[in-house]
N, C-alpha and C. Protein backbone atom coordinates (compact mmCIF):
# COMPACT_ATOMS: atom_id res chain seq x y z
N UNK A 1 7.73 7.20 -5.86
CA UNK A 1 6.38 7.30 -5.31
C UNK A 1 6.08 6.02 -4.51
N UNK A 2 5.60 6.06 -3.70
CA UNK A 2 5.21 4.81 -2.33
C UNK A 2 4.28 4.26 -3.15
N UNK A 3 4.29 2.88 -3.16
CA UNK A 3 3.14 1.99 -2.98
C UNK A 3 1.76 2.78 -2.58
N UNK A 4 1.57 3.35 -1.17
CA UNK A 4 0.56 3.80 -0.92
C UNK A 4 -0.11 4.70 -1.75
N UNK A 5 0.69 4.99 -2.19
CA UNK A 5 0.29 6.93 -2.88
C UNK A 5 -0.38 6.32 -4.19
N UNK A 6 0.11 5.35 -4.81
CA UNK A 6 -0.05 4.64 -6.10
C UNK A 6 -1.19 4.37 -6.42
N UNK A 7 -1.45 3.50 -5.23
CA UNK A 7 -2.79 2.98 -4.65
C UNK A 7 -3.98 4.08 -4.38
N UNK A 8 -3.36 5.45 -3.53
CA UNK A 8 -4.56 6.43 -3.14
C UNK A 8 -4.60 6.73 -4.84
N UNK A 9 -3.69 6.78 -5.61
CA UNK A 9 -4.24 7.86 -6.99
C UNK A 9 -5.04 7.11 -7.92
N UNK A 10 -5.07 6.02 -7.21
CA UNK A 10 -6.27 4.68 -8.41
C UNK A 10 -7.43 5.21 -8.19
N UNK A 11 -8.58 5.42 -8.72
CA UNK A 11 -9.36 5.42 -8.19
C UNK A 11 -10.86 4.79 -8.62
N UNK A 12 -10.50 3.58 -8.74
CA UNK A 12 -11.84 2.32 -8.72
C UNK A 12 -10.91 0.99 -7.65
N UNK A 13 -12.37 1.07 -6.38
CA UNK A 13 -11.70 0.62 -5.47
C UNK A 13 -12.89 -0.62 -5.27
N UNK A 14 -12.88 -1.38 -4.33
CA UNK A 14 -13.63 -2.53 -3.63
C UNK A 14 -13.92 -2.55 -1.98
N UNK A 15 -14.78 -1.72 -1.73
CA UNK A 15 -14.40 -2.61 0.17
C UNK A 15 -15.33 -3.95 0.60
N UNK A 16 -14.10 -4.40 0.69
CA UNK A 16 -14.98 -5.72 1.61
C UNK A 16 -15.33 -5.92 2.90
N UNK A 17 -16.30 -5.98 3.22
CA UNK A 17 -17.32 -6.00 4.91
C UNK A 17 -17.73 -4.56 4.67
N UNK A 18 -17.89 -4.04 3.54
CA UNK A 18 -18.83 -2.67 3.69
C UNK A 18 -19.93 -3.14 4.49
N UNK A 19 -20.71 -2.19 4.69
CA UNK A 19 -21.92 -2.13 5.51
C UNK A 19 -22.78 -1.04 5.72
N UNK A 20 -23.76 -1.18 5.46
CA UNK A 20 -24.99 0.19 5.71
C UNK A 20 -24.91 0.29 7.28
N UNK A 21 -24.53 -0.35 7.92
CA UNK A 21 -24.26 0.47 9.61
C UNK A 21 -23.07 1.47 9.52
N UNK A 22 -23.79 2.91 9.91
CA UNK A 22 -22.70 4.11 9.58
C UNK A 22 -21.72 4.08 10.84
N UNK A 23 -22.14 3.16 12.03
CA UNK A 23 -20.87 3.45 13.00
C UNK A 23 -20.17 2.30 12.89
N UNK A 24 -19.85 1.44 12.23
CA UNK A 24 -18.71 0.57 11.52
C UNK A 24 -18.21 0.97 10.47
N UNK A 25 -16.24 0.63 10.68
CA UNK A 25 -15.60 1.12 9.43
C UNK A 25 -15.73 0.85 8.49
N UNK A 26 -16.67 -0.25 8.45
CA UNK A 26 -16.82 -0.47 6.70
C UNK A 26 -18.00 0.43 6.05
N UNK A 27 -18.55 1.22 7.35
CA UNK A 27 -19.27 1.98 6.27
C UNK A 27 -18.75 3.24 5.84
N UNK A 28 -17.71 3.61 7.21
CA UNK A 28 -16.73 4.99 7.39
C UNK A 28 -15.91 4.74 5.74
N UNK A 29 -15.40 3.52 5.71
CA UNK A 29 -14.34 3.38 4.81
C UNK A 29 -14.93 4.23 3.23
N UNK A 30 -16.06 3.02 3.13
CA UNK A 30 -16.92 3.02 1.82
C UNK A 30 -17.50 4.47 1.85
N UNK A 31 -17.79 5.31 2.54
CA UNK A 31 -18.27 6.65 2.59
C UNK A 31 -17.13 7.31 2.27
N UNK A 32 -16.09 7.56 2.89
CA UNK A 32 -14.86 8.66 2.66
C UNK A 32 -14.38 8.36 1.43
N UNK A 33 -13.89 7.09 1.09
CA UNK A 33 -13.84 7.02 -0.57
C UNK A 33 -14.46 7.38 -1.45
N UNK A 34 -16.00 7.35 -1.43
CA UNK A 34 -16.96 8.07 -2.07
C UNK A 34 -17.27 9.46 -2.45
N UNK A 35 -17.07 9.75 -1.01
CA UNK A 35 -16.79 11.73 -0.47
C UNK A 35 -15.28 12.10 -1.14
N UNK A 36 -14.71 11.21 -1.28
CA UNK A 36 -13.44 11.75 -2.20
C UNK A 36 -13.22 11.42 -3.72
N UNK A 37 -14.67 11.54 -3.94
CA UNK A 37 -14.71 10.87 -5.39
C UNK A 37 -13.62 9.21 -6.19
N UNK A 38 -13.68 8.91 -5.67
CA UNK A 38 -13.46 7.35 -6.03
C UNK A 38 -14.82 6.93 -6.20
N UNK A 39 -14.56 5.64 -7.74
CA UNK A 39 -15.58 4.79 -7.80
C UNK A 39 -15.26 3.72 -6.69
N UNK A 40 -16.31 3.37 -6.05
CA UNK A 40 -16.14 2.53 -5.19
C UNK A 40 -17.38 1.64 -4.76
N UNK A 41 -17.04 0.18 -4.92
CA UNK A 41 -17.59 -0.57 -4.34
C UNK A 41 -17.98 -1.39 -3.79
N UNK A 42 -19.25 -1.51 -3.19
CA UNK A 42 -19.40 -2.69 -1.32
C UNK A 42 -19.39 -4.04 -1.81
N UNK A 43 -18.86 -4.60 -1.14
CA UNK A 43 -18.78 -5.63 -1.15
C UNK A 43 -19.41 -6.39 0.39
N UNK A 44 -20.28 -6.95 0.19
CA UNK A 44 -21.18 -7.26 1.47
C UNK A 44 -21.64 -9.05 1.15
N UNK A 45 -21.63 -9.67 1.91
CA UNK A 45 -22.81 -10.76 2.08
C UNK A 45 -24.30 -10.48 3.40
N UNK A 46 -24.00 -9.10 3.59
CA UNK A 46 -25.60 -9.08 4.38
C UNK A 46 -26.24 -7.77 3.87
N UNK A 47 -25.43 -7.02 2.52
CA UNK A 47 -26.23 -5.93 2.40
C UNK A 47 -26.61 -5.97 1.16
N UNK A 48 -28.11 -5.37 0.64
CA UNK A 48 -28.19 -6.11 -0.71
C UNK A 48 -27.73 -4.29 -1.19
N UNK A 49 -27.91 -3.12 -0.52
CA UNK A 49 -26.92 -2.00 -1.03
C UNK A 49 -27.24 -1.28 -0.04
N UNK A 50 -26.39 -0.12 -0.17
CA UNK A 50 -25.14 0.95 0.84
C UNK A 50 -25.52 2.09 0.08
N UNK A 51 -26.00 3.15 1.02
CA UNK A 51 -26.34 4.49 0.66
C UNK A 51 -27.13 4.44 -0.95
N UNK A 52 -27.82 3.49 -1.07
CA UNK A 52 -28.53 3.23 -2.70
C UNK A 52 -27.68 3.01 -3.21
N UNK A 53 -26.25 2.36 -2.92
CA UNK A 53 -25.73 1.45 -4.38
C UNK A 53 -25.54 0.23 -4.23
N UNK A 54 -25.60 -0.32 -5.64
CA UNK A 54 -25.70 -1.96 -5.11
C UNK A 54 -24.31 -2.72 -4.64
N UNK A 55 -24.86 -3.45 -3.11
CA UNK A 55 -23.68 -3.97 -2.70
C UNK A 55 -23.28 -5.87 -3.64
N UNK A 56 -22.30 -6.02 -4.11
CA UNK A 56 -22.26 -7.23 -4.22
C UNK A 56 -21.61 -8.37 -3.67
N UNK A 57 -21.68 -9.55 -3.82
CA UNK A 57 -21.86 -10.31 -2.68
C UNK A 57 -19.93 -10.74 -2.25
N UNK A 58 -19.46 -10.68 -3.84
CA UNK A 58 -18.12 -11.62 -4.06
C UNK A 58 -17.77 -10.11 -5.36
N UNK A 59 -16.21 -10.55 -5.39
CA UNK A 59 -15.62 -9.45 -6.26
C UNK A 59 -15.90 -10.15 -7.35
N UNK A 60 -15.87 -11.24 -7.84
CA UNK A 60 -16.26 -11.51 -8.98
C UNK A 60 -17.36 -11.31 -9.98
N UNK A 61 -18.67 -10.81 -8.93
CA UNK A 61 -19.45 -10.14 -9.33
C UNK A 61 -19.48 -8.68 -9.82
N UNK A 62 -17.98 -8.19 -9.37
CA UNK A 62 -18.34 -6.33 -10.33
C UNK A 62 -18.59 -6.32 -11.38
N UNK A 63 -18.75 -4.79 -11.83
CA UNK A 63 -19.33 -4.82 -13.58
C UNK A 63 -18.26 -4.64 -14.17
N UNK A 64 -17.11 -4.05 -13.19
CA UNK A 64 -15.64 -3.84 -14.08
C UNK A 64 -14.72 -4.45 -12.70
N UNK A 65 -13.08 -4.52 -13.36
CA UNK A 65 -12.12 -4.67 -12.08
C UNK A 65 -11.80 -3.46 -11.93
N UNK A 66 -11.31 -3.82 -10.30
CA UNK A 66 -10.98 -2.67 -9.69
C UNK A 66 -9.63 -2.60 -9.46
N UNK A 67 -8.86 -1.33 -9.01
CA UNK A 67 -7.77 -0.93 -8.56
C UNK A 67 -7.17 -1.49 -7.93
N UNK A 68 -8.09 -1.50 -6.60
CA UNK A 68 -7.20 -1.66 -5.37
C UNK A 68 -8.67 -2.24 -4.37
N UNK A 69 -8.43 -3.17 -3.58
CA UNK A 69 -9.50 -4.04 -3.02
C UNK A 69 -8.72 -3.57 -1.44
N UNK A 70 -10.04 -3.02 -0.85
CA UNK A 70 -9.53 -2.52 0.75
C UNK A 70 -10.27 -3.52 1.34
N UNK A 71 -9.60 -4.24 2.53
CA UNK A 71 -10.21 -5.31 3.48
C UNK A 71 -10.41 -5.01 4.52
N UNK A 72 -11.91 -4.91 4.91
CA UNK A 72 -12.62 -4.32 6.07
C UNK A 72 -12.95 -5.73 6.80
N UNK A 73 -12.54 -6.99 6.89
CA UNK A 73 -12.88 -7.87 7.24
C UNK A 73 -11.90 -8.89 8.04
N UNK A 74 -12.02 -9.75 8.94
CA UNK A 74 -11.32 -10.45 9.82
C UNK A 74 -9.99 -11.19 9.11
N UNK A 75 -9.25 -11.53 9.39
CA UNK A 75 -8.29 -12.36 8.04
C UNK A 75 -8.51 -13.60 8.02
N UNK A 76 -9.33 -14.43 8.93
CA UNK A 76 -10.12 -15.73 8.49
C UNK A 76 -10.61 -15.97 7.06
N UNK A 77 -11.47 -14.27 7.25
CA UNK A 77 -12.10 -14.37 5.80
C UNK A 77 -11.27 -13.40 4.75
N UNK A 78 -10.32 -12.49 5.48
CA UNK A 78 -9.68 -11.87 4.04
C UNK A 78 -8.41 -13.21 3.04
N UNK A 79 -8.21 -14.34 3.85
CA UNK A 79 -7.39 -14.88 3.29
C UNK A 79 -8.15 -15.55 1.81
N UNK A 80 -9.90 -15.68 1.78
CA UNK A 80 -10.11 -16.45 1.02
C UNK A 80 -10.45 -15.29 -0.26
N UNK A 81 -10.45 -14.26 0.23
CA UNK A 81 -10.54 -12.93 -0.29
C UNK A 81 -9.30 -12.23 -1.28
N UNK A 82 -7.74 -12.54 -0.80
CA UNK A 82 -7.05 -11.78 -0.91
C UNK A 82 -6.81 -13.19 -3.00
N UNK A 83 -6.93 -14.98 -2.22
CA UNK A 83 -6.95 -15.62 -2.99
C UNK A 83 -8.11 -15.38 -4.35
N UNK A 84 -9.31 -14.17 -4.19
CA UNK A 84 -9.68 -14.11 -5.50
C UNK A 84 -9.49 -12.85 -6.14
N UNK A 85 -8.34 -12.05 -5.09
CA UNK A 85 -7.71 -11.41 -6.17
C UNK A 85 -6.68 -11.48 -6.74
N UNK A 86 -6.34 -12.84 -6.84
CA UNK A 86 -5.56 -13.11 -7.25
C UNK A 86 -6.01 -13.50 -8.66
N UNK A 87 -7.13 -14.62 -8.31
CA UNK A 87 -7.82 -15.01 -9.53
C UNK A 87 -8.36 -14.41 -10.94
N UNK A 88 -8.40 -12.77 -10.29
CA UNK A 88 -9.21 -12.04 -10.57
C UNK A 88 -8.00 -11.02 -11.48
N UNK A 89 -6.88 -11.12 -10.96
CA UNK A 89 -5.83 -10.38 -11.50
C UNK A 89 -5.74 -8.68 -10.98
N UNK A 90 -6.25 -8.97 -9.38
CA UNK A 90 -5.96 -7.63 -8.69
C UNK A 90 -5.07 -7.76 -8.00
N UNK A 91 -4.05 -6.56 -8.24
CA UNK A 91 -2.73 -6.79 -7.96
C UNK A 91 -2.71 -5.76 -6.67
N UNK A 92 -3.67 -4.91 -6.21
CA UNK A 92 -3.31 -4.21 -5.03
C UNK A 92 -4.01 -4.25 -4.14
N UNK A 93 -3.69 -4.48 -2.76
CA UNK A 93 -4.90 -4.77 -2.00
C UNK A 93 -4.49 -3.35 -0.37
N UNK A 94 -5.57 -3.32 0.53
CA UNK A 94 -5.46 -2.19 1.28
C UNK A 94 -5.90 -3.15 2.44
N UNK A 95 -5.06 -3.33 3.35
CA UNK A 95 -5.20 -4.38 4.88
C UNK A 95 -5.55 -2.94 5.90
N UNK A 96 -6.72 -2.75 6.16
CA UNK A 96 -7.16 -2.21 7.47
C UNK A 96 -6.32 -2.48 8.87
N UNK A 97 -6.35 -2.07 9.60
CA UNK A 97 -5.81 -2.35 11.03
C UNK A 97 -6.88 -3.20 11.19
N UNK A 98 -5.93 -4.78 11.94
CA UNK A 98 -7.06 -5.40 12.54
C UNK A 98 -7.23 -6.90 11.32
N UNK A 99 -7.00 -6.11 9.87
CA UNK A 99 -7.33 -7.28 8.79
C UNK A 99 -6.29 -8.37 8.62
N UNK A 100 -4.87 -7.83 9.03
CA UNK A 100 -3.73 -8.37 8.48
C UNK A 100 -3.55 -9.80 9.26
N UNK A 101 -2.98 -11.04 8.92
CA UNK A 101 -2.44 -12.13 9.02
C UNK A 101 -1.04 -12.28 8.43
N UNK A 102 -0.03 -13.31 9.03
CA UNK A 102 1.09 -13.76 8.18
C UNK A 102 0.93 -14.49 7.15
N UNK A 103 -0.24 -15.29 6.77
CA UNK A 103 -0.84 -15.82 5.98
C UNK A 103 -1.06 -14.80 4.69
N UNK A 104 -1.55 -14.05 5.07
CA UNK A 104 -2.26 -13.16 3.93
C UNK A 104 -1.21 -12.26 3.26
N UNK A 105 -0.04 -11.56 4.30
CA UNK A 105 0.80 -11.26 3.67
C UNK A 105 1.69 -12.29 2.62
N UNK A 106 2.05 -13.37 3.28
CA UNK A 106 2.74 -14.26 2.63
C UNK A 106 2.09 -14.75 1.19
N UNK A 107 1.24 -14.84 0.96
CA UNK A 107 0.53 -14.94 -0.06
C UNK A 107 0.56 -14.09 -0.83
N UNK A 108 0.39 -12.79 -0.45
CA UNK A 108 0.53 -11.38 -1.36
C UNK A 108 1.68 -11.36 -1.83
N UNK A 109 2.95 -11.63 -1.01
CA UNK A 109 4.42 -11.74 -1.60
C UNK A 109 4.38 -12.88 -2.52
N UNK A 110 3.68 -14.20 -2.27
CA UNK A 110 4.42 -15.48 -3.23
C UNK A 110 3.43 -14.72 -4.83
N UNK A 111 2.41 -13.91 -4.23
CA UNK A 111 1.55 -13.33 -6.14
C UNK A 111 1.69 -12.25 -6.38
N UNK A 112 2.91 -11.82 -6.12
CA UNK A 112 2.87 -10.56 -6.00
C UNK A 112 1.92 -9.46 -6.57
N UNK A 113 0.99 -9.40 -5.10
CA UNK A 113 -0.02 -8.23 -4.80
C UNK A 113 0.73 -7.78 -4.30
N UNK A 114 0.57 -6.40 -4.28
CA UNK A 114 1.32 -5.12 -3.48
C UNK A 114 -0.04 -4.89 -2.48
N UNK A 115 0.44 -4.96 -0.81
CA UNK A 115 -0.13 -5.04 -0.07
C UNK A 115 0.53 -3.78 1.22
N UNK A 116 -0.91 -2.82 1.01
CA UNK A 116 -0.71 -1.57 2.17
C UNK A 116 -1.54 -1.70 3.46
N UNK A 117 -0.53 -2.12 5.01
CA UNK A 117 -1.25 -2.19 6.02
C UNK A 117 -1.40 -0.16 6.53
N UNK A 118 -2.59 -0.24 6.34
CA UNK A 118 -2.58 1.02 6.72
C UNK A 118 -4.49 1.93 7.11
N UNK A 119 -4.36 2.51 7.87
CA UNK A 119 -6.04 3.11 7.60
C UNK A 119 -6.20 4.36 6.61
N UNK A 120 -7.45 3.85 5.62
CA UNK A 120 -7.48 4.58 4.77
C UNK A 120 -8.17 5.90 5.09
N UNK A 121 -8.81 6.30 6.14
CA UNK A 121 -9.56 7.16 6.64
C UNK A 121 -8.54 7.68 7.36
N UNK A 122 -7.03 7.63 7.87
CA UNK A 122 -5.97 8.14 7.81
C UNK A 122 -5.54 9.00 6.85
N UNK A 123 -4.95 7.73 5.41
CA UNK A 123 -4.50 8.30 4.56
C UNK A 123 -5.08 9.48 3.91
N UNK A 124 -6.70 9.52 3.95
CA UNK A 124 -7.30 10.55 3.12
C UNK A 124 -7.77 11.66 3.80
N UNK A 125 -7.43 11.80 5.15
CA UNK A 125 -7.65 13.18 6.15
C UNK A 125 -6.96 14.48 5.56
């Protein structure tokens, strides 16, 4: 079974750069996961919540850990991101088109996170 598939059958997820703007992917993302029944949740520093659920600011704030942490965000900021799931002991992460760095991969390999560059609004069509 692929990595990916592993990852789609988890289903308590994280997106980071969610967003209550419905024509950005972070809100496409955080919606289709939802619509496909996954627990899932935003992770925002400008939304205080997304379709009425509460967004939080940092993953360290969930009420539980999650699966698999999808990065809707630039890799400036997913690198400081990918480092608290590490902290955090999340071992799978989901790189959007657009999110990925050599940095961020390289990091995922030296902790080993299992890291899928891929669109998830792909995978779940």
């Amino acid at each position: 079974m692929s990595v990916e598939t592993i990852m789609l059958e988890s289903k308590k997820w994280a997106v980071v750069g969610a967003t209550d703007d419905q024509d950005k992917f972070g809100y496409k993302i955080y919606k289709k996961l939802k619509d496909n029944n996954y627990t899932v949740y935003p992770i925002s520093v400008k939304c205080k919540e997304i379709d009425g659920d509460k967004a939080y600011k940092e993953l360290a704030d969930l009420p539980e850990k999650v699966d698999v942490v999808d990065f809707v965000v630039n890799p400036r900021i997913g690198i400081s991101i990918i480092k608290q799931c590490k902290d955090l002991g999340i071992k799978n992460v989901w790189l959007q088109p657009g999110t990925v760095s050599e940095e961020i991969l390289q990091y995922a390999k030296d902790n080993d996170i299992e890291a899928v560059q891929a669109c998830v609004l792909v995978a779940l069509s």
